[in-house]
C-alpha atoms as a PDB file:
ATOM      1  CA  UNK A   1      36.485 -12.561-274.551  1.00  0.00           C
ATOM      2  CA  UNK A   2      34.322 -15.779-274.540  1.00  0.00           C
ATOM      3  CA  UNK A   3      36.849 -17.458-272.782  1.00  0.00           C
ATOM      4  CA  UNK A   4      36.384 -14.512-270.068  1.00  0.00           C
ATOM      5  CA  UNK A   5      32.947 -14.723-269.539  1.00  0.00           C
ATOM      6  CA  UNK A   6      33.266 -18.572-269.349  1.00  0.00           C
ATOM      7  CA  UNK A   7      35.987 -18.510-266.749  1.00  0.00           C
ATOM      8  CA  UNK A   8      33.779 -15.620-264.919  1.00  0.00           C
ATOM      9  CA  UNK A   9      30.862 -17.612-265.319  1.00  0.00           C
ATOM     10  CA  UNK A  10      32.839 -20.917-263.510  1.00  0.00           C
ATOM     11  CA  UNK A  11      33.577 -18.716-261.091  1.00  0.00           C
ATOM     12  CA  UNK A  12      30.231 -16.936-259.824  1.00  0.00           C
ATOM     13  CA  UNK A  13      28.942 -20.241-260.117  1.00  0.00           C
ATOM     14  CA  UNK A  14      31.700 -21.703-257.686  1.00  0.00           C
ATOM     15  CA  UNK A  15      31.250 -18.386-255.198  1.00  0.00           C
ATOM     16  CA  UNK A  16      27.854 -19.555-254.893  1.00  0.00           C
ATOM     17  CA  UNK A  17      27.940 -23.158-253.988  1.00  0.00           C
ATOM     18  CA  UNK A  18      30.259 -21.858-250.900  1.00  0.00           C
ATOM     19  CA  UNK A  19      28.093 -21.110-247.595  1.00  0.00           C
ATOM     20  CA  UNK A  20      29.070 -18.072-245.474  1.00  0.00           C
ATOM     21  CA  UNK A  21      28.821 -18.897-242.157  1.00  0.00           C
ATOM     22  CA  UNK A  22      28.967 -16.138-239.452  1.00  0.00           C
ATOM     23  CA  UNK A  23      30.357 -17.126-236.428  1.00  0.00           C
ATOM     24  CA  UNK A  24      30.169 -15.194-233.362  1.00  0.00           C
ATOM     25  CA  UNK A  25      31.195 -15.209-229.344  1.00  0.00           C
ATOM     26  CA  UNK A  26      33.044 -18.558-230.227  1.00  0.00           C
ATOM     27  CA  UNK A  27      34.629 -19.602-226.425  1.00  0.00           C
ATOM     28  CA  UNK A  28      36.146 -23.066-225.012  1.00  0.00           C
ATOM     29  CA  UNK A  29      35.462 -24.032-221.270  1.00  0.00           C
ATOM     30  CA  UNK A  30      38.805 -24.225-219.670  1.00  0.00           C
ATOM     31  CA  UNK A  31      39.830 -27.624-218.094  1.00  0.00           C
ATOM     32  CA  UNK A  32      41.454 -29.035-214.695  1.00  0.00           C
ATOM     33  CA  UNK A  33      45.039 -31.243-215.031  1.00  0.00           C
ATOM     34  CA  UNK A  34      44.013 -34.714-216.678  1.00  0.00           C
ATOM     35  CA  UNK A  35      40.667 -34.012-218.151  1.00  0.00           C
ATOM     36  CA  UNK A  36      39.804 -35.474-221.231  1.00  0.00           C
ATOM     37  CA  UNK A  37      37.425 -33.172-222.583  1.00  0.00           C
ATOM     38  CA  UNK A  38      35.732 -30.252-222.894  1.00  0.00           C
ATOM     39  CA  UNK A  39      32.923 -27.901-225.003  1.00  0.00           C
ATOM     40  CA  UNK A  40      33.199 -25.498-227.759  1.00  0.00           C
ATOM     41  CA  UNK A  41      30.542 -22.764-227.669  1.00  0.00           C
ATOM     42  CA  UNK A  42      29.591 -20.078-230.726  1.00  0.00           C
ATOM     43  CA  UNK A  43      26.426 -18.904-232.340  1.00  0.00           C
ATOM     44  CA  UNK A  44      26.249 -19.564-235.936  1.00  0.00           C
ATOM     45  CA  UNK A  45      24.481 -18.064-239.006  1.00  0.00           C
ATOM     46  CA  UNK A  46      24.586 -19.547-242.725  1.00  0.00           C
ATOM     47  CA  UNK A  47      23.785 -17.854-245.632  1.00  0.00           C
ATOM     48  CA  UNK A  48      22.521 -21.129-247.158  1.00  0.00           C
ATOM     49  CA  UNK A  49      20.798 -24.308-245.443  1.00  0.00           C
ATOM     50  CA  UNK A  50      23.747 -26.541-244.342  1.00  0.00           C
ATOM     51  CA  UNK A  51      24.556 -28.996-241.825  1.00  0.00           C
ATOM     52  CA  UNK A  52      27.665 -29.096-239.442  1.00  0.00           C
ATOM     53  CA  UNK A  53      28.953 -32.033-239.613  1.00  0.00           C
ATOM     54  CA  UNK A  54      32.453 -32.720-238.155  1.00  0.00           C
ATOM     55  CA  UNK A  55      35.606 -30.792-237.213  1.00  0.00           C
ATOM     56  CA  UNK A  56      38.953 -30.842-235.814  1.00  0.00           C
ATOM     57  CA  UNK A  57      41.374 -29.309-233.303  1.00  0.00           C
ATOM     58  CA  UNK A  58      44.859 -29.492-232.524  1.00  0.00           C
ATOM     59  CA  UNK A  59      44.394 -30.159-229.051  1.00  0.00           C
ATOM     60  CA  UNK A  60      42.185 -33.043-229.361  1.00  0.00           C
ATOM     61  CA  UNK A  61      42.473 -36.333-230.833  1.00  0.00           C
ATOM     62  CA  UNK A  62      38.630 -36.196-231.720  1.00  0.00           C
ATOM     63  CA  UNK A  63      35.788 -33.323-232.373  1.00  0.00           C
ATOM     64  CA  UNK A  64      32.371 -34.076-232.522  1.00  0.00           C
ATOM     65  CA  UNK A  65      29.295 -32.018-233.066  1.00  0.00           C
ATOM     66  CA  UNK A  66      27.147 -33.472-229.458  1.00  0.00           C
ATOM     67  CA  UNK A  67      23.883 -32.497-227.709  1.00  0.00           C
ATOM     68  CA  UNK A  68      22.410 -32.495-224.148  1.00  0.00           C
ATOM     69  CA  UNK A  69      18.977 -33.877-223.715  1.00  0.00           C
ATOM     70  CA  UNK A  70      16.620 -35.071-220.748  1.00  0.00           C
ATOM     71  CA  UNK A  71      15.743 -38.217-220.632  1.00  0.00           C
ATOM     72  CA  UNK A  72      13.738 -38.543-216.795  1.00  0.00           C
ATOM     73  CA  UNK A  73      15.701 -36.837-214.481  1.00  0.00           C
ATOM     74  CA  UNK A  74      18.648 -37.605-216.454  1.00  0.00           C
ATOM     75  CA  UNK A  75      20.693 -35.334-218.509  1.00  0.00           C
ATOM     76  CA  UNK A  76      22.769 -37.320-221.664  1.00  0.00           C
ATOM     77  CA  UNK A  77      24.920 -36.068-224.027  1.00  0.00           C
ATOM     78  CA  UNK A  78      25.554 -37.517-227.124  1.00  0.00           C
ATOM     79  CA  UNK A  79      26.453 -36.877-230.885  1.00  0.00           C
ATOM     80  CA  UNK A  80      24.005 -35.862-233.268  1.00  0.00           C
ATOM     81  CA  UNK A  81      23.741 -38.338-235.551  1.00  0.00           C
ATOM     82  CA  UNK A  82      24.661 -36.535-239.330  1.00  0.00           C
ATOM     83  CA  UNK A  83      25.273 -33.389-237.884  1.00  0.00           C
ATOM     84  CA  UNK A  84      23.196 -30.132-236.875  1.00  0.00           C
ATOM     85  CA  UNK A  85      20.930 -28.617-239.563  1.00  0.00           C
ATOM     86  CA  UNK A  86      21.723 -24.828-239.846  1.00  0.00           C
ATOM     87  CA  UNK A  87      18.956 -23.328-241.598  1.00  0.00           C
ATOM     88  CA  UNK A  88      19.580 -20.102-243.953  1.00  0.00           C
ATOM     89  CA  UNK A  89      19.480 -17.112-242.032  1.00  0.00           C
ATOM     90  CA  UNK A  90      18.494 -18.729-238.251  1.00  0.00           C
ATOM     91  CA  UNK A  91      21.300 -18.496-235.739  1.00  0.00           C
ATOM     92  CA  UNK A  92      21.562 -21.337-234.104  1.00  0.00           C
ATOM     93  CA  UNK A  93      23.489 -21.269-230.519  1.00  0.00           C
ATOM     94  CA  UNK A  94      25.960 -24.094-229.291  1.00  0.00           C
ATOM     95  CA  UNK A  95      25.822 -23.144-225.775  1.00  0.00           C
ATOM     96  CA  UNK A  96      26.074 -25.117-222.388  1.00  0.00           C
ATOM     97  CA  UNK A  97      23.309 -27.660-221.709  1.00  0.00           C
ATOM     98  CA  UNK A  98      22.273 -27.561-225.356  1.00  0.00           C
ATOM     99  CA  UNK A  99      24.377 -28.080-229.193  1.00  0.00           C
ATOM    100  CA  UNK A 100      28.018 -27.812-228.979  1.00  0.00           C
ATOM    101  CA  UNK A 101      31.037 -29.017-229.963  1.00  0.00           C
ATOM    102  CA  UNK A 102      33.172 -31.000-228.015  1.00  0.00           C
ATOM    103  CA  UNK A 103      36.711 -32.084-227.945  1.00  0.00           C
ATOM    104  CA  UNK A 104      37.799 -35.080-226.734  1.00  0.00           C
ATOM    105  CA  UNK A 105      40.852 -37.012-225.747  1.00  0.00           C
ATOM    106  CA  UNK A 106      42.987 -33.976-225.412  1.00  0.00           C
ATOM    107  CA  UNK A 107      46.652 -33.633-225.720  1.00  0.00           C
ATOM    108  CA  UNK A 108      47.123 -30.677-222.915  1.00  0.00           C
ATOM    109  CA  UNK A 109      44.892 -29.263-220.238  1.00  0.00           C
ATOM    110  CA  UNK A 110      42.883 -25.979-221.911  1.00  0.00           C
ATOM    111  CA  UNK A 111      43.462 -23.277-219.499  1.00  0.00           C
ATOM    112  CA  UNK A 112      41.833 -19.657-219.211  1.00  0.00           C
ATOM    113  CA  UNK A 113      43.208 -16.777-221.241  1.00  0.00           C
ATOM    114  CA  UNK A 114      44.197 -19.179-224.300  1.00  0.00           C
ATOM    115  CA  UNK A 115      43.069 -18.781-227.473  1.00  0.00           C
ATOM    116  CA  UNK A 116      42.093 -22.834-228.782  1.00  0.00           C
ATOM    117  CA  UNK A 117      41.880 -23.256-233.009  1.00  0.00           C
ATOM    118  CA  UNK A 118      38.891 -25.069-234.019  1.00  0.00           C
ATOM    119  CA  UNK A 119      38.320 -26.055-237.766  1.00  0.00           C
ATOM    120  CA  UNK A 120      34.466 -26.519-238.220  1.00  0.00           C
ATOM    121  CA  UNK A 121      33.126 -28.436-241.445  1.00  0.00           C
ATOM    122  CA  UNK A 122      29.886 -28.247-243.081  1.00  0.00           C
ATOM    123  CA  UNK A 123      27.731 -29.617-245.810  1.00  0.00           C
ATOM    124  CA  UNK A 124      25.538 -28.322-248.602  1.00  0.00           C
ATOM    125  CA  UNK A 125      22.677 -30.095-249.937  1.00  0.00           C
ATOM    126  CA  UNK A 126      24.817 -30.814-252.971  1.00  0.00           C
ATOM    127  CA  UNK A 127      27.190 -33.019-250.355  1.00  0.00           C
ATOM    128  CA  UNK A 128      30.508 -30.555-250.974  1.00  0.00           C
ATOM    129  CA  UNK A 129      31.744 -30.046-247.810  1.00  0.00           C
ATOM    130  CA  UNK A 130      33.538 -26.702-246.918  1.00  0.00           C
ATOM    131  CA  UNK A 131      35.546 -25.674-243.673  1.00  0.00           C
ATOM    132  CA  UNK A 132      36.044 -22.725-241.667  1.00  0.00           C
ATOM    133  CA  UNK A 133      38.470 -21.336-238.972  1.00  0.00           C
ATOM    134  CA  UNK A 134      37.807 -20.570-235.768  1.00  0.00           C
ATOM    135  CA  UNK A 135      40.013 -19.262-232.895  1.00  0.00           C
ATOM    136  CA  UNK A 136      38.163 -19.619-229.709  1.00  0.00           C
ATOM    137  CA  UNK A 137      39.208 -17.955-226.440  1.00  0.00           C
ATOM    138  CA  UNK A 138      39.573 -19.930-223.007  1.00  0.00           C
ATOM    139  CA  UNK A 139      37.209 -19.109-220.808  1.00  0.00           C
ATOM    140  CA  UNK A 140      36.922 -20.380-216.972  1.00  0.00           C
ATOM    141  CA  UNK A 141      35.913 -23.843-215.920  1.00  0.00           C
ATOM    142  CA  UNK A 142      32.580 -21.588-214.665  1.00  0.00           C
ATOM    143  CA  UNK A 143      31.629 -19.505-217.461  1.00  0.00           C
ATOM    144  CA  UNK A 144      28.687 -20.069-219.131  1.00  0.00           C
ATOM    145  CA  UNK A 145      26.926 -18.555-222.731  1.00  0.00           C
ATOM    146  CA  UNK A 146      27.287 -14.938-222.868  1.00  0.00           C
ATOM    147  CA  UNK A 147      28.724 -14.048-219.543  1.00  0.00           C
ATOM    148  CA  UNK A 148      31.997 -15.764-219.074  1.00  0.00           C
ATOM    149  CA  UNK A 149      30.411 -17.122-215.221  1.00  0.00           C
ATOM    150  CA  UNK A 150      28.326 -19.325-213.883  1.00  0.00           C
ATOM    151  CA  UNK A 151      27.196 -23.156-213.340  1.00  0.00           C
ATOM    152  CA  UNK A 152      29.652 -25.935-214.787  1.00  0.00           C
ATOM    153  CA  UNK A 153      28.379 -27.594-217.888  1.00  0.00           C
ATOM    154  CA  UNK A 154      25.604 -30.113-216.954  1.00  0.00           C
ATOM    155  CA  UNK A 155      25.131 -28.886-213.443  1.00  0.00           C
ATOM    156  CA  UNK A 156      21.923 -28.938-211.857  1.00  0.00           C
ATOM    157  CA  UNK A 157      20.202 -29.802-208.163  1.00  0.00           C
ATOM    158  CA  UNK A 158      19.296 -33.599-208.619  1.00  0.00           C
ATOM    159  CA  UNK A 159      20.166 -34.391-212.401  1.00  0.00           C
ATOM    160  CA  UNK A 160      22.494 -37.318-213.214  1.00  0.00           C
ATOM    161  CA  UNK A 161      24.478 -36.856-216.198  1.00  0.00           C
ATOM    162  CA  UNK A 162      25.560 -39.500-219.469  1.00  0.00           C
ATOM    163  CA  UNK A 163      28.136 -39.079-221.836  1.00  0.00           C
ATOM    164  CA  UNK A 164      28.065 -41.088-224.973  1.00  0.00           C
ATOM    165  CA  UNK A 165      29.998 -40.798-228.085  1.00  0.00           C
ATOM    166  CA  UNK A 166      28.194 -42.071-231.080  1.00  0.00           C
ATOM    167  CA  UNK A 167      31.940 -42.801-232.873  1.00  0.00           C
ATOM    168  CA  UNK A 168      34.758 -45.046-232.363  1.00  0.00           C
ATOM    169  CA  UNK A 169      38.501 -44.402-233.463  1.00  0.00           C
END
């Protein structure tokens, strides 16, 4: 019996160093023939603070967590340096012109209609890193958050646009 408890014990203790994330309206922007990336959109919710940190994707050599900024007139994109804080109980949205996830280097062109498997990875304040599944539908080169149309990613009248990638592989 003390054994039991013990073992039960380990294991309510283990359930609750794991973070529940909620994921929801999780979508890829399709691509055009030869393209070497694109963005991964979702909203997220965590049960616990936690930070997403990294991820992966079979149809992409690399995934980073990235954001879009203004700097001037200019719009850059870059990744966020030690990931993207996702505070208990606050969804935060990965959405075009803002947080998202994007896949680069890809091994096929991502077209509309496909489903695209994304594994996500995130980080508790203990460091113990957990990951989570995620099958993402195509949606058209156009579509933007919510609506499945709209303006490209990083489109806008007079706006010049950087891309940097803060690793190297």
């Amino acid at each position: 019996m003390k054994r039991m408890l013990i073992a039960l014990a380990a294991l309510t203790v283990a359930a609750a160093a794991q973070a529940e994330l909620k994921i929801s309206e999780p979508w890829v922007r399709a691509t055009v023939p030869q393209q070497q990336a694109t963005g991964v959109f979702m909203n997220i919710t965590a049960d616990k603070d936690v930070k997403l940190v990294a991820g992966s994707s079979p149809v992409a050599g690399l995934v980073e967590i990235h954001e879009m900024v203004m700097d001037g007139n200019v719009m850059k994109m870059r990744a966020v340096p030690g990931g993207l804080d996702l505070p208990a109980g606050k969804a935060v949205e990965l959405k075009p012109g803002g947080y998202h996830v994007m896949l680069i280097n890809l091994k096929q062109q991502i077209k509309a209609g496909e489903t695209v498997p994304v594994t996500l990875v995130v980080e508790g304040k203990d460091g113990k890193k957990e990951s989570v599944e995620v099958k993402a539908p195509v949606r058209a080169l156009n579509a933007m958050a919510g609506t499945g149309a709209g303006a490209p990613m990083g489109a806008g009248a007079g706006m010049g646009m950087q891309h940097q990638h803060g690793m190297k592989h």
